[in-house]
Protein backbone atom coordinates (compact mmCIF):
# COMPACT_ATOMS: atom_id res chain seq x y z
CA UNK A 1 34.24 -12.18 3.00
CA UNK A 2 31.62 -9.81 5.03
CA UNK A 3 28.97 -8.47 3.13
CA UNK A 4 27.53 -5.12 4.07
CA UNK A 5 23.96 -4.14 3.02
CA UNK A 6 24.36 -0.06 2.50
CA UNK A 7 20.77 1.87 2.06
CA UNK A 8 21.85 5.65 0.79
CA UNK A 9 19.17 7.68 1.97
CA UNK A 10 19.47 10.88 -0.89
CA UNK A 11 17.93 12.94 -2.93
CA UNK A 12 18.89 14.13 -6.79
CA UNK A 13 19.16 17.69 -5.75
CA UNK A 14 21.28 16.98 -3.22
CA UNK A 15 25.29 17.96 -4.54
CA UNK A 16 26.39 16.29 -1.08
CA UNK A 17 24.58 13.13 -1.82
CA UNK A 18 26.61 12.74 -4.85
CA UNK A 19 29.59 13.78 -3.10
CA UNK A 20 28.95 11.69 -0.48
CA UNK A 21 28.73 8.21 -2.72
CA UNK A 22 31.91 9.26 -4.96
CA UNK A 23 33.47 9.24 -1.22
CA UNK A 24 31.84 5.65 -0.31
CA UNK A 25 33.08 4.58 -3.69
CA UNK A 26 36.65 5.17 -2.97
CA UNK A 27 36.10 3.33 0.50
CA UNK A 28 34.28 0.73 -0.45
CA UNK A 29 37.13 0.45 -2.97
CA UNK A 30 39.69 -0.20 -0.25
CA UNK A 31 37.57 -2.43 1.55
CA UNK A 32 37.05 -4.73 -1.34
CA UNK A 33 39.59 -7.59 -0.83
CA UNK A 34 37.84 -7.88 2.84
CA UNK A 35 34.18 -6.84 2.56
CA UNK A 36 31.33 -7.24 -0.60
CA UNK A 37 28.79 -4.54 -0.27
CA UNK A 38 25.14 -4.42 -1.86
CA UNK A 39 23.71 -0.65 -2.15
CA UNK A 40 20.24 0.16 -2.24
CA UNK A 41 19.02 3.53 -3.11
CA UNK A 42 16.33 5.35 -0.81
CA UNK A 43 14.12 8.08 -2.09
CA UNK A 44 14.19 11.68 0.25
CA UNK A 45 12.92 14.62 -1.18
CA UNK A 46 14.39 18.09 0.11
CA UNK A 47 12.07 20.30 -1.51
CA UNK A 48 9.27 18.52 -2.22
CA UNK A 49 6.98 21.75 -3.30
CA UNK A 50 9.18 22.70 -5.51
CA UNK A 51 7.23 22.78 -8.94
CA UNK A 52 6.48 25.32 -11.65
CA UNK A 53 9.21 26.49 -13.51
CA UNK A 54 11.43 26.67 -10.50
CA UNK A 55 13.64 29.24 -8.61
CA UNK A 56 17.13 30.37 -9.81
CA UNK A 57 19.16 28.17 -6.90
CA UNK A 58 21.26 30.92 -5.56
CA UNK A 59 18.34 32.93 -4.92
CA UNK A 60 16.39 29.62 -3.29
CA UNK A 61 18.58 29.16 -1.30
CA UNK A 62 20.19 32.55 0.03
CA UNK A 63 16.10 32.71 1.20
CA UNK A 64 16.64 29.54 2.45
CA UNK A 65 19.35 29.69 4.62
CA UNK A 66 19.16 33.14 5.85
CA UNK A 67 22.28 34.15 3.54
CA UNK A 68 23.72 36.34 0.65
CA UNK A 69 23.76 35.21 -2.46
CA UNK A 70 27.28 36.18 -2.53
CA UNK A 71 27.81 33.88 0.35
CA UNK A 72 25.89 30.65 -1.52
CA UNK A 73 27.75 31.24 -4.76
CA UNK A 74 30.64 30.90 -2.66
CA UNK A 75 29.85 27.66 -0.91
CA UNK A 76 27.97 26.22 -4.11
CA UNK A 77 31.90 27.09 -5.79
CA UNK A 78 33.63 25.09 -3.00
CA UNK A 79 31.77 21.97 -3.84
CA UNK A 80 32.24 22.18 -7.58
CA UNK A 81 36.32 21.94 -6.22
CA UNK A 82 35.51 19.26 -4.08
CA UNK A 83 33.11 17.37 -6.63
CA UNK A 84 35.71 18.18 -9.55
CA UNK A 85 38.56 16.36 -7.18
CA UNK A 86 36.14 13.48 -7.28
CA UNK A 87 35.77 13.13 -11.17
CA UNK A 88 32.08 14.50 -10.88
CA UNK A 89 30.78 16.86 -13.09
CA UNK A 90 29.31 20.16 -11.22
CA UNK A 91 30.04 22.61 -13.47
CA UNK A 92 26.65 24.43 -14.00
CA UNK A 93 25.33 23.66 -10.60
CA UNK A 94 25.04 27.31 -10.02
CA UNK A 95 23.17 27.91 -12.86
CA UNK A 96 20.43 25.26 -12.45
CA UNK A 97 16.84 25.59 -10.58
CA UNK A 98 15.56 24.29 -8.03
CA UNK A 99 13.22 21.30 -9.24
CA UNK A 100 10.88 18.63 -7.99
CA UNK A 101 12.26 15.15 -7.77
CA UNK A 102 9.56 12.78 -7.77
CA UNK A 103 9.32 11.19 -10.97
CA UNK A 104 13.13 10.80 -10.88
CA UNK A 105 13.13 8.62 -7.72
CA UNK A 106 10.59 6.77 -9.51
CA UNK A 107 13.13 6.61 -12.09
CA UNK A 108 15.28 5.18 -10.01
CA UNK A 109 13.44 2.75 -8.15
CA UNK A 110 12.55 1.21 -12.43
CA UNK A 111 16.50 1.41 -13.31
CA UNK A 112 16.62 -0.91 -10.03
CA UNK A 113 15.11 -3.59 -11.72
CA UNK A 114 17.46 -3.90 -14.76
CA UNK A 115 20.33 -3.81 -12.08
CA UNK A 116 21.03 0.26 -12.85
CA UNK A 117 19.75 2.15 -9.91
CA UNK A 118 23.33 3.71 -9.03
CA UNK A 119 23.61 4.31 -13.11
CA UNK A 120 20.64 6.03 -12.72
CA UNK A 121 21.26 8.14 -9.91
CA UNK A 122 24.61 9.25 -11.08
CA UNK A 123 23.16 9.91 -14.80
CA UNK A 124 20.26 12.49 -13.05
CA UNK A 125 23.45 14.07 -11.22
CA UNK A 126 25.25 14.64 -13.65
CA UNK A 127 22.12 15.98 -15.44
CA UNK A 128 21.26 18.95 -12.59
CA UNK A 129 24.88 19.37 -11.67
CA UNK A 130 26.80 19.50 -14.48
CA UNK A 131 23.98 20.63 -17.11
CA UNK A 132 21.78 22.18 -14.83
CA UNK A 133 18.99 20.33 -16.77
CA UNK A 134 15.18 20.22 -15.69
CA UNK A 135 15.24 16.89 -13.97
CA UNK A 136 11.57 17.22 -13.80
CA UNK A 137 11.12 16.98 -17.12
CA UNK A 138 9.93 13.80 -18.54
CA UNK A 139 11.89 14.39 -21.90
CA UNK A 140 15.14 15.05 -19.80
CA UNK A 141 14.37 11.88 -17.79
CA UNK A 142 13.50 9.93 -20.67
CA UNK A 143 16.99 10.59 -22.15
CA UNK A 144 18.94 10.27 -19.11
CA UNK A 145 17.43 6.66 -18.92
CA UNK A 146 18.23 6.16 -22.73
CA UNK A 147 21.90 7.36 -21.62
CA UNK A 148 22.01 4.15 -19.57
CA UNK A 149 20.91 1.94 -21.96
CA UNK A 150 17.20 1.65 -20.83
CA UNK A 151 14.47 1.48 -23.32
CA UNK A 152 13.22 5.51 -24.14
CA UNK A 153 9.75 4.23 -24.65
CA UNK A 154 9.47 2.34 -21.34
CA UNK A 155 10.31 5.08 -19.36
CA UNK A 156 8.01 7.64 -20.90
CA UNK A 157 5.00 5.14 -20.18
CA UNK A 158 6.51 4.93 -16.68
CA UNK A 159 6.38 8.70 -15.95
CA UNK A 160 3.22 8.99 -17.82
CA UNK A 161 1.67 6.55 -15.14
CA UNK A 162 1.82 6.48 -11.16
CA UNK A 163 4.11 3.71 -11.10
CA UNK A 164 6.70 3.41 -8.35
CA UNK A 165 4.57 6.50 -6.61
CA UNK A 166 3.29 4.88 -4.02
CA UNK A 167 7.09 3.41 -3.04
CA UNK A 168 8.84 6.16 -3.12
CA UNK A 169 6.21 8.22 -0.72
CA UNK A 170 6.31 5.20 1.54
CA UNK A 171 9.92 4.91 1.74
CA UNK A 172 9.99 9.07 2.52
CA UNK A 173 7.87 8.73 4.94
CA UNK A 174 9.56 5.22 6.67
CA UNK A 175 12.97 7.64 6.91
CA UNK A 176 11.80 10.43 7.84
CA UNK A 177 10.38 8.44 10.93
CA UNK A 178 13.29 7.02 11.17
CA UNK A 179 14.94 10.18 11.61
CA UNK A 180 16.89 11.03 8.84
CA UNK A 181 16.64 14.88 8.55
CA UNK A 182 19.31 15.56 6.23
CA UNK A 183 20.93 13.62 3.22
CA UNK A 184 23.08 11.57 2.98
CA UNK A 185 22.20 9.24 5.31
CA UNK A 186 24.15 5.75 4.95
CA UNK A 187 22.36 3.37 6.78
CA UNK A 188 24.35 0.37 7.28
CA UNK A 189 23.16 -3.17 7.58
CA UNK A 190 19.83 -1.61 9.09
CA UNK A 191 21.23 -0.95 12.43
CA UNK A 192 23.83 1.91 12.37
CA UNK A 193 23.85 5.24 10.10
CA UNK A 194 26.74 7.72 9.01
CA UNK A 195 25.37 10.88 8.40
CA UNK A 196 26.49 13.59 5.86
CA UNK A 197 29.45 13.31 3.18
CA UNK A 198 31.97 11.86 5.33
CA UNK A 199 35.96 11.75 4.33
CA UNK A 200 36.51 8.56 2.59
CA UNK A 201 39.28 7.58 5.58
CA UNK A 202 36.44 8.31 8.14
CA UNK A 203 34.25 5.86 6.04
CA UNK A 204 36.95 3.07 5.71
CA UNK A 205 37.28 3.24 9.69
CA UNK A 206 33.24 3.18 9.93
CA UNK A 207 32.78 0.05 7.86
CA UNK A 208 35.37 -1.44 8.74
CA UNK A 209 33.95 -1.77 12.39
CA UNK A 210 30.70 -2.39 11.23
CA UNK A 211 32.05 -5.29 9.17
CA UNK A 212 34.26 -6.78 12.01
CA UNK A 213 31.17 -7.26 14.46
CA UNK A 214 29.20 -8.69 11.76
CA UNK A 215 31.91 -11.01 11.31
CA UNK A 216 32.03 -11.72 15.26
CA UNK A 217 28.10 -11.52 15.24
CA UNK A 218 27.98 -14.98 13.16
């Protein structure tokens, strides 16, 4: 069996990030008699200003993008169909802020150690998509790491510190010169990336290449 080393370049405020893995999943699921795969979570921030009490998101990102905020509720309303088709839960993503998401890739980067980094990551979705929570919060964090069966305690003495902080700015700053841009970025055994939320056919043809000249490779 090939094994495939995946590093998802992403962010928490991302909805196509989470889009994007609920798409790998469903590949990687019809690869699995043929290829083993071992995921690793990168830390990108897309707004990493964004602080205070935050900015209602339609309004961020109308400013943003140039565009009504008739036009983003739109767009925001044809991802909750798309995310909804995926079994993921986006049903207050037009209602949440935009928010700083530091301290949850630090989050991430201690759920890696008990083995629960993509528990993690999917938890702190669901949080800002479907419950448009403040995933900047430390209580909200604390609980979404409770959610996942890590200890509440531990990870309110992790945010209250700098742990992890110098690993997630390195590994911002190692993609970013690496020229990732825009999340997701799927960065496959360290040599070729698929960018954005691809189909899940388009991903099955992808890895599937990728896995056939490792295998030829050996």
């Amino acid at each position: 069996m090939t094994n495939l080393q995946i590093n998802i370049v992403s962010d928490i405020a991302c909805p196509w990030c989470a889009i994007g893995y609920a798409r790998l999943q469903q590949a990687m699921d019809r690869l699995a008699d043929d290829v083993s795969f071992q995921i690793q979570w990168q830390a990108f921030e897309l707004n990493p200003d964004a602080s205070g009490d935050g900015e209602p998101i339609l309004q961020a990102l109308s400013r943003k993008y140039g565009r009504s905020p008739q036009e983003m509720e739109a767009a925001q309303a044809d991802m909750m169909r798309i995310a909804e088709g995926l079994g993921l839960n986006f049903s207050r993503m037009q209602e949440r802020y935009t928010r700083n998401t530091f301290d949850g890739h630090r989050l991430v980067k201690w759920a890696a150690e008990s083995g629960l980094q993509t528990e993690m990551k999917m938890a702190l979705f669901d949080a800002y998509f479907g419950h448009a929570a403040n995933i900047a919060d430390h209580d909200v964090l604390r609980a979404q790491a409770e959610s996942i069966g890590l200890d509440g305690d531990q990870a309110r003495e992790l945010l209250a510190s700098d742990r992890y902080a110098d690993q997630v700015r390195q590994e911002e700053s190692y993609w970013q010169q690496a020229g990732v841009t825009g999340v997701p970025a799927f960065i496959v055994n360290q040599r070729y990336m698929i960018s954005g939320a691809q189909e899940p056919d388009t991903l099955v043809a992808a890895l599937r290449k990728v896995a056939a000249e490792a295998t030829d490779s050996q």
